[in-house]
Structure formats: structure tokens, C-alpha cells
N, C-alpha and C. Protein backbone atom coordinates (compact mmCIF):
# COMPACT_ATOMS: atom_id res chain seq x y z
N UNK A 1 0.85 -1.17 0.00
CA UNK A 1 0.00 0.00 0.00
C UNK A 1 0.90 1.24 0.00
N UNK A 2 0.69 1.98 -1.19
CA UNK A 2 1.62 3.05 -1.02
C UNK A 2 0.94 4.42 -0.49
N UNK A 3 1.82 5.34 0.33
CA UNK A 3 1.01 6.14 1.46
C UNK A 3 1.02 7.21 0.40
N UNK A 4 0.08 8.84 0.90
CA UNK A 4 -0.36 9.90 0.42
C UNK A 4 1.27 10.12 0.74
N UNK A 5 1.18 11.05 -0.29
CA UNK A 5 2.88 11.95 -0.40
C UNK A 5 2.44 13.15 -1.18
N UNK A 6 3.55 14.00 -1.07
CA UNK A 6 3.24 15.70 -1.81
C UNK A 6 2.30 15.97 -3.12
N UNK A 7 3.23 14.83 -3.75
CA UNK A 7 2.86 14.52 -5.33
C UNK A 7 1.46 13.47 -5.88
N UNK A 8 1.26 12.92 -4.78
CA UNK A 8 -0.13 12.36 -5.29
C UNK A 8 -0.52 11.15 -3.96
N UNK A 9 -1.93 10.93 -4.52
CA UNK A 9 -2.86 10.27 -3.26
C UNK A 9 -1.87 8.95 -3.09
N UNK A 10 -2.35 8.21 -1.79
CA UNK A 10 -1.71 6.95 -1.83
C UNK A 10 -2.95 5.87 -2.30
N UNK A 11 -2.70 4.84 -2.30
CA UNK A 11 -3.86 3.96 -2.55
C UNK A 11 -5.09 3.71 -1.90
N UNK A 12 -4.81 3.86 -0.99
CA UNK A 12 -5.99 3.15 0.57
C UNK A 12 -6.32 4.60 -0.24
N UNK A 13 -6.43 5.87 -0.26
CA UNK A 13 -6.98 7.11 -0.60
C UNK A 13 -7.65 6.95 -1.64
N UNK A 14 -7.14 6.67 -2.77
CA UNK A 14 -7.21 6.60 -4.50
C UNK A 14 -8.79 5.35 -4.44
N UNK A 15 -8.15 4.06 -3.39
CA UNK A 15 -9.72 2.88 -3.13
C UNK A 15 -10.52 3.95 -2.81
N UNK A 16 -10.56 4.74 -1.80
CA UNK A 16 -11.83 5.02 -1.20
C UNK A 16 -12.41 6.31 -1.88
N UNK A 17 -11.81 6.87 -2.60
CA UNK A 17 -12.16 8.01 -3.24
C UNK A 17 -13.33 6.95 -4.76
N UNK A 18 -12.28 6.31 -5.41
CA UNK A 18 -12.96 5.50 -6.75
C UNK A 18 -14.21 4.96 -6.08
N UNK A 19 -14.40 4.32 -4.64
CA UNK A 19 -15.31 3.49 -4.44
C UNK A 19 -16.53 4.13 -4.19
N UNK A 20 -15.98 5.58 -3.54
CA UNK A 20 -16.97 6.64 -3.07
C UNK A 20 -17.59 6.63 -4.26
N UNK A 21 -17.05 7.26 -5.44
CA UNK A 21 -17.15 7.70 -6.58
C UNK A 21 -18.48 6.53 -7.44
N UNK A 22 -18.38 5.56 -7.39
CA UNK A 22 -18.98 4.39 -8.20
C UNK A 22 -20.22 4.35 -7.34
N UNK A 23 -19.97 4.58 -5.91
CA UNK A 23 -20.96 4.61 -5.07
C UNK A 23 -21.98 5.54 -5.61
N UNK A 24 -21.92 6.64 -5.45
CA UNK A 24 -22.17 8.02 -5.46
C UNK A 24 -23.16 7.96 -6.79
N UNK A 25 -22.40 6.95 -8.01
CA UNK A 25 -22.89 7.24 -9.57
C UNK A 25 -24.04 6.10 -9.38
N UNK A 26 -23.93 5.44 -8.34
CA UNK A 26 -25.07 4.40 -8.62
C UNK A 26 -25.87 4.88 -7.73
N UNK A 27 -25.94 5.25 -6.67
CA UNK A 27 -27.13 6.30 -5.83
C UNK A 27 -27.80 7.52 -6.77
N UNK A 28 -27.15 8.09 -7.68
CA UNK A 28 -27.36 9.21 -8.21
C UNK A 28 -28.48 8.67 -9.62
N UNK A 29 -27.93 7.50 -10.17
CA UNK A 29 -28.92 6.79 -10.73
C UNK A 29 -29.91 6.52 -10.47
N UNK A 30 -29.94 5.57 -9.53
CA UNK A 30 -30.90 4.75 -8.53
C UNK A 30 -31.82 6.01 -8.41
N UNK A 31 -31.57 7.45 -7.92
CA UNK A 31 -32.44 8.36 -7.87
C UNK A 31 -32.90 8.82 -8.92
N UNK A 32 -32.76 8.72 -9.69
CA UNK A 32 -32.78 9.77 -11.26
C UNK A 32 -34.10 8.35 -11.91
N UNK A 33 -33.63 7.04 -11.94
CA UNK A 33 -34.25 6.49 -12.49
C UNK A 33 -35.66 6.18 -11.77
N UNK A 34 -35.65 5.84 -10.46
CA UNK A 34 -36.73 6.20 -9.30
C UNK A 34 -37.71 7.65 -9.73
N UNK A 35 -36.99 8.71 -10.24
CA UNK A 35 -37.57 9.90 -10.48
C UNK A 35 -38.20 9.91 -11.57
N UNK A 36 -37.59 9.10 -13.04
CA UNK A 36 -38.51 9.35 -14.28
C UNK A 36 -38.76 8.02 -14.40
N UNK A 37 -38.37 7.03 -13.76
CA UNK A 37 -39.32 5.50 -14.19
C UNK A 37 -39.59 4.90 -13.82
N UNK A 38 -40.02 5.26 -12.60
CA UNK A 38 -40.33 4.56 -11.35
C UNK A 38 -41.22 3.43 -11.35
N UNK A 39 -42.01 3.10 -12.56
CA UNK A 39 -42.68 1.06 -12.55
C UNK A 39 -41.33 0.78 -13.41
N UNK A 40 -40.40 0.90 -13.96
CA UNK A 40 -39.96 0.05 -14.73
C UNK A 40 -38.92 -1.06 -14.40
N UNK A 41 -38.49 -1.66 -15.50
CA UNK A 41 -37.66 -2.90 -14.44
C UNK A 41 -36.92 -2.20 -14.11
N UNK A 42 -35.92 -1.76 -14.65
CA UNK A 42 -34.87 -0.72 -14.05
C UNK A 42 -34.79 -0.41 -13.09
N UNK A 43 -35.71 0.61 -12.56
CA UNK A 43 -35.96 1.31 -10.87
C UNK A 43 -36.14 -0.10 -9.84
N UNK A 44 -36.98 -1.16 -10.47
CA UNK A 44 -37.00 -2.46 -9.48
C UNK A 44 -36.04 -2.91 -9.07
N UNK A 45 -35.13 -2.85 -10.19
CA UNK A 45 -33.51 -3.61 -9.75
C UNK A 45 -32.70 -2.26 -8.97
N UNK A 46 -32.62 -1.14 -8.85
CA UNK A 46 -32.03 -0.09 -8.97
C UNK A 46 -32.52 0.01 -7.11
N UNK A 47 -33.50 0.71 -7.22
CA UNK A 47 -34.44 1.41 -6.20
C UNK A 47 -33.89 0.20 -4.72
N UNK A 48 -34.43 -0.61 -4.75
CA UNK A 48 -34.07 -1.81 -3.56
C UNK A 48 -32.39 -1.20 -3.07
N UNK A 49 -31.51 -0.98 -3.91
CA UNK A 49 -30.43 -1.09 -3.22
C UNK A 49 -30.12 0.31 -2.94
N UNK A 50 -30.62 1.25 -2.98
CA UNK A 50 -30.46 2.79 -2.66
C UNK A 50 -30.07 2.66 -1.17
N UNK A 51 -30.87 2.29 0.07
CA UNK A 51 -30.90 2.37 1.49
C UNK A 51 -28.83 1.63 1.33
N UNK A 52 -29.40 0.75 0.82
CA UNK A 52 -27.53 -0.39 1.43
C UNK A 52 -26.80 0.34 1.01
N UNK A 53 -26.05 1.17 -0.31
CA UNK A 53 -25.60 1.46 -0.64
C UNK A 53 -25.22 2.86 0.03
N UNK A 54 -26.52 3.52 0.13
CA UNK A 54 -26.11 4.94 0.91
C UNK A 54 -25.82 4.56 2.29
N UNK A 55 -25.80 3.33 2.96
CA UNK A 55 -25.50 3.25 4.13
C UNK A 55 -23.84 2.77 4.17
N UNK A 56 -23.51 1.99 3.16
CA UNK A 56 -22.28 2.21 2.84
C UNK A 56 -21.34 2.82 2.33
N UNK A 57 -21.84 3.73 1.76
CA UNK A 57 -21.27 5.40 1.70
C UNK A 57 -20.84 6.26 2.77
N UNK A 58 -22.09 5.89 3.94
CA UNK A 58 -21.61 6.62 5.00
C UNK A 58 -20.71 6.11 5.99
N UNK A 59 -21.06 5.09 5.77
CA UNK A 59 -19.37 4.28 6.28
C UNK A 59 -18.25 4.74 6.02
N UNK A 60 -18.22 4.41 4.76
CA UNK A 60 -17.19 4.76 3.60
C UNK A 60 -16.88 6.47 3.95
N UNK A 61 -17.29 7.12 4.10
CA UNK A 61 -17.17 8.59 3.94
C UNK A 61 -16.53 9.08 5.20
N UNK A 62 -16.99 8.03 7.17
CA UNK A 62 -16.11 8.20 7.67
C UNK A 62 -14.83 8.02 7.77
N UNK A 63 -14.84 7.28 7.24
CA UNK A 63 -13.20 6.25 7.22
C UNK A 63 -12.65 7.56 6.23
N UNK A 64 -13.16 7.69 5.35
CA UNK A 64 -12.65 8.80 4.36
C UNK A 64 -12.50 10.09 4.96
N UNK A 65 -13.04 10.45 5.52
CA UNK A 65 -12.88 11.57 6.53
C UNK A 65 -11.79 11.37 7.80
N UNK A 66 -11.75 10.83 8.41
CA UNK A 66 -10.84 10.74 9.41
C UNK A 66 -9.42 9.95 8.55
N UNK A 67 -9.17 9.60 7.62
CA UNK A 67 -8.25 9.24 6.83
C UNK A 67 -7.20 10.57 6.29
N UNK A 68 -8.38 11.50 6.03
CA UNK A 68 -7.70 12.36 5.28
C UNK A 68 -7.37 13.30 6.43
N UNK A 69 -8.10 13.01 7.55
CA UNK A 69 -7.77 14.33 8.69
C UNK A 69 -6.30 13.47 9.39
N UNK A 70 -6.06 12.45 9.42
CA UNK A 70 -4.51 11.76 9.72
C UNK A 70 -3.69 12.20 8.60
N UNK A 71 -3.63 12.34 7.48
CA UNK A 71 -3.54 12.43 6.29
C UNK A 71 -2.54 13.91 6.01
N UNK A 72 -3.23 14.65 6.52
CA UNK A 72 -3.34 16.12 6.30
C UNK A 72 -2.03 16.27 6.18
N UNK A 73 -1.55 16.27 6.66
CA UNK A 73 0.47 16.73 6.41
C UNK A 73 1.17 16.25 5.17
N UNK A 74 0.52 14.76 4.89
CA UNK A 74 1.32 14.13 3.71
C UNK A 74 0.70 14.48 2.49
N UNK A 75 -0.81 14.66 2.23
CA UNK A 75 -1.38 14.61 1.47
C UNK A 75 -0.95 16.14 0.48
N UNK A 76 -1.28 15.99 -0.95
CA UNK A 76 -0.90 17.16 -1.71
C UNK A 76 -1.90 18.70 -1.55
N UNK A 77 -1.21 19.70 -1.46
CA UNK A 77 -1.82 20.41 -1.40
C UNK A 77 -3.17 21.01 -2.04
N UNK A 78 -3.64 21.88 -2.02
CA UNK A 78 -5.08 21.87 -2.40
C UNK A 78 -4.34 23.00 -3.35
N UNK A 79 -4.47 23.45 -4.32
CA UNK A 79 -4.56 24.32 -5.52
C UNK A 79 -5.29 25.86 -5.44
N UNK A 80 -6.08 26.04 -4.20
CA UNK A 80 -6.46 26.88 -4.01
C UNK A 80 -7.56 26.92 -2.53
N UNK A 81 -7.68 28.56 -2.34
CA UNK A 81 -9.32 28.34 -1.33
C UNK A 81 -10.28 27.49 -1.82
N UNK A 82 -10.62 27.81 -2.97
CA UNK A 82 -11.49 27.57 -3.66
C UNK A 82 -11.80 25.81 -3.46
N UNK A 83 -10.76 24.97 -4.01
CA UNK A 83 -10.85 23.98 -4.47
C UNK A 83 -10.83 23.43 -2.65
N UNK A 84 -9.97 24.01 -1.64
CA UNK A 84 -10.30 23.49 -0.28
C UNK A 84 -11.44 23.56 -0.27
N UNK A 85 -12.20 24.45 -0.25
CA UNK A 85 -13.78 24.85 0.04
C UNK A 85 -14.83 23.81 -1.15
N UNK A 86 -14.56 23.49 -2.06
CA UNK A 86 -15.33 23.08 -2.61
C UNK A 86 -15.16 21.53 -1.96
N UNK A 87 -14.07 20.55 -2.03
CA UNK A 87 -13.80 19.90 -1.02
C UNK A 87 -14.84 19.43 0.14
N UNK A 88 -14.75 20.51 1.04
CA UNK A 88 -14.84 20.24 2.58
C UNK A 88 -16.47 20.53 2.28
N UNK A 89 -17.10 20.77 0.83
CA UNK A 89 -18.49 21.13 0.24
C UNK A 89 -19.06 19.31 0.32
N UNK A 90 -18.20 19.28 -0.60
CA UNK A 90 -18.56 17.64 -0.97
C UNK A 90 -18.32 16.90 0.50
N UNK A 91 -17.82 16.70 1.40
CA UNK A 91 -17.52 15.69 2.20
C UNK A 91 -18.78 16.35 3.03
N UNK A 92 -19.03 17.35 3.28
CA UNK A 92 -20.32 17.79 3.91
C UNK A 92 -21.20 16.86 3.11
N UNK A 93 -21.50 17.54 2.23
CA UNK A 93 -22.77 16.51 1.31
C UNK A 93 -22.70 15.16 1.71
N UNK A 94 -21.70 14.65 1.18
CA UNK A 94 -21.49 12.65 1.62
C UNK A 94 -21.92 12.51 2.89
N UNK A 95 -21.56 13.23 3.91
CA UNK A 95 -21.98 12.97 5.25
C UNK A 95 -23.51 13.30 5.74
N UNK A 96 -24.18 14.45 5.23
CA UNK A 96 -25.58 15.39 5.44
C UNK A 96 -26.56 14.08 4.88
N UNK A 97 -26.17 14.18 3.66
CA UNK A 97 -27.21 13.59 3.00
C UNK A 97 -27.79 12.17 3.60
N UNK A 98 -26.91 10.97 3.68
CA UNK A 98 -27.33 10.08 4.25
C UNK A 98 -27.49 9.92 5.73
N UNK A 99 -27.10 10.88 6.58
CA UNK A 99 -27.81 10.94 7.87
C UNK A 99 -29.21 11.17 7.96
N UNK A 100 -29.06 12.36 6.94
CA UNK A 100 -30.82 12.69 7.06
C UNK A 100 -31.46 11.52 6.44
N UNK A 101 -30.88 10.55 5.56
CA UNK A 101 -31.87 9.68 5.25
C UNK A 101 -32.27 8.97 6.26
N UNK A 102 -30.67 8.73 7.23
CA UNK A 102 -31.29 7.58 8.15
C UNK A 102 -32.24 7.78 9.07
N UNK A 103 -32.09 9.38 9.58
CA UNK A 103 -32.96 10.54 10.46
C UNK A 103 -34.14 9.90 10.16
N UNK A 104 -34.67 10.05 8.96
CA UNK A 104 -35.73 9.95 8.35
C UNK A 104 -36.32 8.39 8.55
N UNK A 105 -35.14 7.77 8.22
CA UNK A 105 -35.97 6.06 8.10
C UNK A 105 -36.16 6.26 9.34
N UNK A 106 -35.28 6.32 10.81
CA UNK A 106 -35.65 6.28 11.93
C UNK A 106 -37.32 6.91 12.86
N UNK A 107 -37.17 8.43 12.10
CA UNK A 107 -38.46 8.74 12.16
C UNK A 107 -39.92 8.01 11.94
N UNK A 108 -39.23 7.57 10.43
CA UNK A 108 -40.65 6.85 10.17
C UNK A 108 -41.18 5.80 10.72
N UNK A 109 -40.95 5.11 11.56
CA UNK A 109 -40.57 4.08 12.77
C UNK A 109 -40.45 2.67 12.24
N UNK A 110 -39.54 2.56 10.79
CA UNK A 110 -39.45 1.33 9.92
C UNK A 110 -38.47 0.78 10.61
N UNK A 111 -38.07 -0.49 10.52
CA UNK A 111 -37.06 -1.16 10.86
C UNK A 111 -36.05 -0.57 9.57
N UNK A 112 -34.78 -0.37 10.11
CA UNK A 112 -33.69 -0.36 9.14
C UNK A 112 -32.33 -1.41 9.34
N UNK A 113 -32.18 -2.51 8.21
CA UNK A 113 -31.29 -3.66 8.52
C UNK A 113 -30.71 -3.34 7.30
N UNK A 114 -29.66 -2.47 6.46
CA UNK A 114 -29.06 -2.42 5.38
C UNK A 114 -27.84 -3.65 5.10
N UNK A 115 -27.92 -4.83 3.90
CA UNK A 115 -27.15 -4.92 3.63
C UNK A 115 -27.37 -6.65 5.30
N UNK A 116 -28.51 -6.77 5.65
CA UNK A 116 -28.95 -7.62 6.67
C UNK A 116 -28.56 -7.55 8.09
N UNK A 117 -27.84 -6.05 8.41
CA UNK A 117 -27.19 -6.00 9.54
C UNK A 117 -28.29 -5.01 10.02
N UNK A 118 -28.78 -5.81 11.04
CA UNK A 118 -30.07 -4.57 11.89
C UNK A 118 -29.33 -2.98 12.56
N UNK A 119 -29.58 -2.12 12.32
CA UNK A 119 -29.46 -0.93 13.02
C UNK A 119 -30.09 -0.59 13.62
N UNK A 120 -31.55 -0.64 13.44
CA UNK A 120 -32.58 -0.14 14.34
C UNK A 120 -34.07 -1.04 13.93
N UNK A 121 -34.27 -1.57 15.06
CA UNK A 121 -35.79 -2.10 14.66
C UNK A 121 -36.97 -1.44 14.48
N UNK A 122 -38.07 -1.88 14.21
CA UNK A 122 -39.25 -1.58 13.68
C UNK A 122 -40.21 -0.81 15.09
N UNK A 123 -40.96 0.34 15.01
CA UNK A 123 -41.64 0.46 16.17
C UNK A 123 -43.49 0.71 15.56
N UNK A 124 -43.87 0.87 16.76
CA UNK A 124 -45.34 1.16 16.65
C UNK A 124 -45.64 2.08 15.47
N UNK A 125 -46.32 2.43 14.75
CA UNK A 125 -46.91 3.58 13.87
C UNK A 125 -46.93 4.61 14.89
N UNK A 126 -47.48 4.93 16.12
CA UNK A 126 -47.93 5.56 17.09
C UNK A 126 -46.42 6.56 17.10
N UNK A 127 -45.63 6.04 16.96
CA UNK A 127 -44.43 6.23 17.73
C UNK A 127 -43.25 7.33 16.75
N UNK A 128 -43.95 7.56 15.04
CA UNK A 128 -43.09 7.92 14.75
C UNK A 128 -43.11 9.61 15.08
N UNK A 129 -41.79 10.11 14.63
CA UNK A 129 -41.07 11.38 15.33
C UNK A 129 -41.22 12.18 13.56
N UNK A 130 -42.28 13.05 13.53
CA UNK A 130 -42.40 13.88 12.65
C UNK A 130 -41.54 14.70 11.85
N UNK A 131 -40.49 15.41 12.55
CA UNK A 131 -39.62 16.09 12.41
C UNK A 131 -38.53 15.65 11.91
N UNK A 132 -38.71 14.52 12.35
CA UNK A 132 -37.70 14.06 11.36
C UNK A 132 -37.83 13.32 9.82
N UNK A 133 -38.81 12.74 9.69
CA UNK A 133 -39.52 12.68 8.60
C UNK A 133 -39.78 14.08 7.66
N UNK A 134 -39.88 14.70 8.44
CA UNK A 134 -40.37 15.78 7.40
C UNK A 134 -38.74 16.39 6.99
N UNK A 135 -37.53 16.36 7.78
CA UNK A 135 -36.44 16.93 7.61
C UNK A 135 -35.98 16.11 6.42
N UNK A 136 -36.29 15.00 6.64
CA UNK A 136 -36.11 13.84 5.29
C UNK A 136 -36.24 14.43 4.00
N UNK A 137 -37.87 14.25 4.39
CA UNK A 137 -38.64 14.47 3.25
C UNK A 137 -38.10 16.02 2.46
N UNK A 138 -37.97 17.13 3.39
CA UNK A 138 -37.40 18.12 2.19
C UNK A 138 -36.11 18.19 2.20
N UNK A 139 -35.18 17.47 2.62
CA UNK A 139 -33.68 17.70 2.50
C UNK A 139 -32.75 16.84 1.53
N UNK A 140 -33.46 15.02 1.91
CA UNK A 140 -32.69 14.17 1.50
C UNK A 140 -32.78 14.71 -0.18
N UNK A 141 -33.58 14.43 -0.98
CA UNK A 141 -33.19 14.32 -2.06
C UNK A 141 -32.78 15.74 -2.76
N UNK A 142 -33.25 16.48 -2.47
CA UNK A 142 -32.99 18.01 -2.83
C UNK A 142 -30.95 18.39 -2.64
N UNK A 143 -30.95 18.25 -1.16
CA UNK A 143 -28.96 17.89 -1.10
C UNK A 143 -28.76 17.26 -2.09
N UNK A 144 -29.11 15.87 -2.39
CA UNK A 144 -28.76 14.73 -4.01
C UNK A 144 -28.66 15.40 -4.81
N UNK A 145 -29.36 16.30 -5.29
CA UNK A 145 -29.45 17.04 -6.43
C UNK A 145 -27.98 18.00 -6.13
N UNK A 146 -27.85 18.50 -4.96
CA UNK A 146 -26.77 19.30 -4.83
C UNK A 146 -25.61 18.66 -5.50
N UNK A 147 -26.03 17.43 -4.85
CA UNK A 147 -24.45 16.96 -4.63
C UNK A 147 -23.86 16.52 -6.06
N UNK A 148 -25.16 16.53 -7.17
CA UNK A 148 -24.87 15.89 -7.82
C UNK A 148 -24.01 17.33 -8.77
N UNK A 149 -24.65 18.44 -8.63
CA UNK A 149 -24.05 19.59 -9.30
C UNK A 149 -22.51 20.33 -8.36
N UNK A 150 -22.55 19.25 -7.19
CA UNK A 150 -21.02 19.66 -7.01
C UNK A 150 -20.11 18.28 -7.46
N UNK A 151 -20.35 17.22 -7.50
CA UNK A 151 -19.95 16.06 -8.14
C UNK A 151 -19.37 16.72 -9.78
N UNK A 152 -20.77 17.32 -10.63
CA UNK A 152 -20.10 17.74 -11.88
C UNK A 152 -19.40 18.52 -11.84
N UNK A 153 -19.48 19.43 -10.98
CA UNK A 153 -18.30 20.68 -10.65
C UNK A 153 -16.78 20.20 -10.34
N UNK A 154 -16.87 19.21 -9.55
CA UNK A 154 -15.84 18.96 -9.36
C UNK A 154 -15.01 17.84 -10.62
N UNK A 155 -16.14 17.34 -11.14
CA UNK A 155 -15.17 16.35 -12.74
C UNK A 155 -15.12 17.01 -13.51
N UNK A 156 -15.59 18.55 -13.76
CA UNK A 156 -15.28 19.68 -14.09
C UNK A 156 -14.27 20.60 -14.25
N UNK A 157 -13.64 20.57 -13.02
CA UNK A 157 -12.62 21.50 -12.71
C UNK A 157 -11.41 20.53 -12.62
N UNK A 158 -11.68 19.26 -12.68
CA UNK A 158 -10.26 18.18 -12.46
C UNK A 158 -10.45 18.33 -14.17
N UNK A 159 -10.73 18.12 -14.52
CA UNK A 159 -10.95 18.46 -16.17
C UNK A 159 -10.09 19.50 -16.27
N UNK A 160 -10.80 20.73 -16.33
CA UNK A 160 -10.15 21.91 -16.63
C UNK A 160 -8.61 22.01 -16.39
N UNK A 161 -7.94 21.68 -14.90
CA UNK A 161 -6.76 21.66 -14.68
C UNK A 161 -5.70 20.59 -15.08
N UNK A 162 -6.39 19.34 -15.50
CA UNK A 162 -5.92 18.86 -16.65
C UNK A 162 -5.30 19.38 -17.85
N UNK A 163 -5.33 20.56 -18.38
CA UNK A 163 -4.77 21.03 -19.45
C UNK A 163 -3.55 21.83 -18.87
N UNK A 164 -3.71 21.94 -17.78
CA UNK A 164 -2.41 23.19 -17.75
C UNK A 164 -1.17 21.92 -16.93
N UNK A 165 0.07 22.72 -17.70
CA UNK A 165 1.23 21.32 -17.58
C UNK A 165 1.51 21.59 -15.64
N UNK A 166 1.15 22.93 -14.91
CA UNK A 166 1.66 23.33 -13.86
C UNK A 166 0.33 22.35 -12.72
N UNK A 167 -0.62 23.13 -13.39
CA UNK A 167 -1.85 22.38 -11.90
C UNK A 167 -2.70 20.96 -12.71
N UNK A 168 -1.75 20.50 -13.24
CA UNK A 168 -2.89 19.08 -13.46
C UNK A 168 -3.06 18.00 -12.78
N UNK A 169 -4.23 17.79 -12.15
CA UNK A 169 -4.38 17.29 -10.80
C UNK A 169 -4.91 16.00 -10.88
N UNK A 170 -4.98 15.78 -12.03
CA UNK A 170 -5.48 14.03 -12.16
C UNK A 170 -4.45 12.89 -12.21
N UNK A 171 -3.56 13.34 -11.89
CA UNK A 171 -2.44 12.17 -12.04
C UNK A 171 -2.52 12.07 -10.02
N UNK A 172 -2.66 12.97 -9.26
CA UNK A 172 -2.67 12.64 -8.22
C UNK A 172 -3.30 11.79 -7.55
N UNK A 173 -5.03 11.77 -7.88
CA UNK A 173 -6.14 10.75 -7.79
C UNK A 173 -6.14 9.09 -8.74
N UNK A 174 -4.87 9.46 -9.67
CA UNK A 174 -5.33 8.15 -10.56
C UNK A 174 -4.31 7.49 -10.28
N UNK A 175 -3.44 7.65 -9.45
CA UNK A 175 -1.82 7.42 -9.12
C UNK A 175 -0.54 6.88 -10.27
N UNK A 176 -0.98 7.90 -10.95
CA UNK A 176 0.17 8.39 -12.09
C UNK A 176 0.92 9.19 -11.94
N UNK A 177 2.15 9.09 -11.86
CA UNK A 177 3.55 9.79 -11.34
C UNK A 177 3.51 10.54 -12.47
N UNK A 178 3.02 10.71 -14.22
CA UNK A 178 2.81 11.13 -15.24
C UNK A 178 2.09 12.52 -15.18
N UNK A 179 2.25 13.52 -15.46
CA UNK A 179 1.38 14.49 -15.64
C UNK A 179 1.21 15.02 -17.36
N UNK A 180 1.32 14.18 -18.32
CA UNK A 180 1.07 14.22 -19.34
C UNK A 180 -0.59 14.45 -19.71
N UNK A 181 -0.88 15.47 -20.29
CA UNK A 181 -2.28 15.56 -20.97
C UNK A 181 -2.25 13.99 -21.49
């Protein structure tokens, strides 16, 4: 396993970033197709795995978070405010979003077992907690949408700095010692 250094991510970084990433594109689906096709087979196969997946995201996102906060000294610098801030944008999102989902499943007083590992069991109807349901209901997917226009922002701007021979920043994430366009 090779560690984060000046010049680019280390691996354990580069896994959890790609995995986030694949994660992220199949939640973002899973929603999109839920949104315009919701009887079709598609959303059937799709839709079911939204809860597991975003619950393993948020897994995934701590480990990713406290990784990069050990991290911090070795890891390459950030290119700007900007790109820190947009950053510490996205790891907000990864983290916001699926709490409030779980907020929400919890509210609604469903059992939640993602992936067959119980987290929280099932309660009375009587019993559920409004507020949080409703925080669900207008946050979870609306953030998604955010996240998804800071997601393009950000394959955006790794794009963009791709062309210049000084800040091209994709060899750091893909662990290519190469900075060749």
C-alpha cells in the first residue's frame, strides 16, 4: 500500500475516493431512475439497493474523513481556497445527505437492517417522530441534487486543470507519477 505523499494520493486514498465515486454514480442513478421511471424494471432492480448502498457510503465517507484528517500533512496540497472549500463542500454533502436519510428512516418508525445488519428495529406507527420525517422528506433528495451539481463541478474543474502542464491534478487521484495531458 503506497502512502499519500506531496505529489499524489496513496492507494488506501485513491480505493476510497474510486469506491466513493462508483458509489455516489449508482445512488445518483438509482435516484434519477426512481424519479422518471419509477414502474420500470430498471428502478425495481435499482431502487431496492439505494438504502444499502447509501449506508455504505456513509461508512465509507467516515473512514474517508478521518483518513484524510490523519492524512493532512502528507497529502498534496489543495490548488487553491477555492478547491479546499469546494472539497470540505462535498464531504459535507457525503456525510448530510445520508444521515438525514437515516434521520428519516428512523423517524418513520421502519425497521432499518441495510445490507442484513439490523441498526434499528421496527416500532409502533404511534411512535413515529415527525420532524424528522419531514427533515427527510425536504432535504434528503434536494442535497442529491446538490451533490450531484457539485460532483459535476468537481469532474469539471479536475478536467479543466488537466490542461495546464503546472496544476494538473489528475495524475494525483489516478496514481500516475505522469502528468502528461
Amino acid at each position: 500500500m503506497t502512502p499519500d505523499n506531496a505529489a499524489r494520493y496513496g492507494s488506501f486514498s485513491r480505493f476510497l475516493h474510486w469506491t466513493m465515486a462508483l458509489g455516489i454514480g449508482w445512488m445518483l442513478v438509482s435516484a434519477i431512475t426512481h424519479s422518471l421511471a419509477k414502474d420500470s424494471g430498471l428502478d425495481a432492480f435499482m431502487w431496492p439497493t439505494h438504502k444499502h448502498v447509501g449506508s455504505a457510503l456513509m461508512v465509507l465517507v467516515v473512514v474517508r474523513l478521518l483518513w484524510a484528517l490523519v492524512n493532512t500533512a502528507r497529502r498534496p496540497a489543495s490548488l487553491s481556497l477555492a478547491a479546499k472549500l469546494g472539497h470540505w463542500a462535498l464531504y459535507a454533502l457525503m456525510f448530510a445527505i445520508p444521515l438525514i436519510g437515516l434521520l428519516r428512516q428512523y423517524g418513520s418508525a421502519r425497521a432499518f437492517s441495510p445490507l442484513g445488519l439490523p441498526v434499528f428495529p421496527g416500532r409502533d406507527e404511534s411512535t413515529k417522530i415527525q420532524w424528522m420525517t419531514d427533515l427527510g422528506g425536504a432535504l434528503h433528495g434536494e442535497l442529491g441534487w446538490v451533490l450531484l451539481a457539485a460532483v459535476l463541478g468537481h469532474i469539471a474543474m479536475a478536467w479543466w486543470h488537466r490542461r495546464s502542464p503546472t496544476d494538473n491534478v489528475l495524475p494525483r487521484m489516478i496514481g500516475s507519477s505522469a502528468s502528461a495531458r
